[in-house]
Protein backbone atom coordinates (compact mmCIF):
# COMPACT_ATOMS: atom_id res chain seq x y z
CA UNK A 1 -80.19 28.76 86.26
CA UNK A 2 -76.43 28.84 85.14
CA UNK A 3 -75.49 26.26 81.89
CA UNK A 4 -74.17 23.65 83.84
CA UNK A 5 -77.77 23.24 85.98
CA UNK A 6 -79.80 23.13 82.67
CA UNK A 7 -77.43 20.38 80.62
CA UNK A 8 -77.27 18.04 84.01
CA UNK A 9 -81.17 18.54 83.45
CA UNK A 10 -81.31 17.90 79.87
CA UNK A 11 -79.16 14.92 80.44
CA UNK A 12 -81.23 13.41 83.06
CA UNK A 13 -84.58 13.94 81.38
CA UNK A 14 -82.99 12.54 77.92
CA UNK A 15 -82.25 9.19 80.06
CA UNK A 16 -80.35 6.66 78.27
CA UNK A 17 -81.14 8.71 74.98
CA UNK A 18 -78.22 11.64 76.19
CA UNK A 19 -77.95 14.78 74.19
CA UNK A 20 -75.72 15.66 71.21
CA UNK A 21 -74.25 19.67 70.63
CA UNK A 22 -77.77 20.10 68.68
CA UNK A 23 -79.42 19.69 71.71
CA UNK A 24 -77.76 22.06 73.79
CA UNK A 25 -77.77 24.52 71.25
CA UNK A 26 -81.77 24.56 71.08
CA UNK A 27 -81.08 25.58 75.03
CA UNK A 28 -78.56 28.25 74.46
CA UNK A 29 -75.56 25.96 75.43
CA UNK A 30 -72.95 26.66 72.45
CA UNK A 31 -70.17 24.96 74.46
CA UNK A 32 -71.80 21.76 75.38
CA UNK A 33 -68.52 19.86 75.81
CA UNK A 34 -67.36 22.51 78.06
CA UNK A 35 -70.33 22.31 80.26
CA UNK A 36 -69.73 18.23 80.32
CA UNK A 37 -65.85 18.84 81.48
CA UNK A 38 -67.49 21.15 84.15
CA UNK A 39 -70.01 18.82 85.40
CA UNK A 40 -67.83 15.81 85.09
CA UNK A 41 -65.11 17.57 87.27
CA UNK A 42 -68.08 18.14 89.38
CA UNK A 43 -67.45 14.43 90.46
CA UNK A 44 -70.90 13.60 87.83
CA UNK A 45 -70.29 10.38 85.33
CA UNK A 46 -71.07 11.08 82.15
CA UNK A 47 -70.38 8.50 79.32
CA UNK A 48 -69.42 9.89 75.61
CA UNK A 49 -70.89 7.83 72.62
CA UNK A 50 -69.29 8.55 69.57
CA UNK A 51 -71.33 8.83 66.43
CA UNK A 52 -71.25 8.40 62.59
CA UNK A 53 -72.68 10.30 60.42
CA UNK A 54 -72.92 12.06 56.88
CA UNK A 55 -72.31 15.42 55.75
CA UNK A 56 -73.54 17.59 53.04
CA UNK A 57 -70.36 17.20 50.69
CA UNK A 58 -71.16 13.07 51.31
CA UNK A 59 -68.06 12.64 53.68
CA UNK A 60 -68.26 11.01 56.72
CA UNK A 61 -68.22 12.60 60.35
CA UNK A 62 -68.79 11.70 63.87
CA UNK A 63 -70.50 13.65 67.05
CA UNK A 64 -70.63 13.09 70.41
CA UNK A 65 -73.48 11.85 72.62
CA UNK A 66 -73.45 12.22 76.11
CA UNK A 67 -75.36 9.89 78.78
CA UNK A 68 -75.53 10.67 82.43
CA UNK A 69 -75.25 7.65 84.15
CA UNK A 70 -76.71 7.61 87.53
C-alpha cells in the first residue's frame, strides 16, 4: 500500500473528524500535505480546516485539518 492509499484511508475512517500532520506521521506519512495535493489532483475533494493553537514559547500557531468529503 503506497502513501496516498493509506491517508485516503485514514481520511475516510476519521469521517468528519479529518486528520492533522500528527496523524499521518503516527502512519509513516511525513509529507501529509503532499499526499493531499496528490489525492486531490486525483480528482478526490478534500476540505482544509485551519486551526489555532499554542506553542511551547506561548505564541500562537495554526495547523491544518483535512476532511474528505464524499
Amino acid at each position: 500500500m503506497n502513501q496516498n492509499q493509506i491517508v485516503l484511508r485514514m481520511l475516510r475512517h476519521a469521517g468528519r473528524k479529518g486528520i492533522t500532520a500528527f496523524d499521518g506521521l503516527r502512519r509513516n506519512v511525513f509529507r501529509l500535505g503532499a499526499r493531499i495535493w496528490d489525492l486531490r489532483e486525483s480528482g478526490y475533494p478534500i476540505r482544509t480546516i485551519k486551526e489555532s493553537h499554542g506553542t511551547p514559547t506561548g505564541n500562537p500557531g495554526q495547523h491544518a485539518r483535512y476532511v474528505l468529503e464524499e
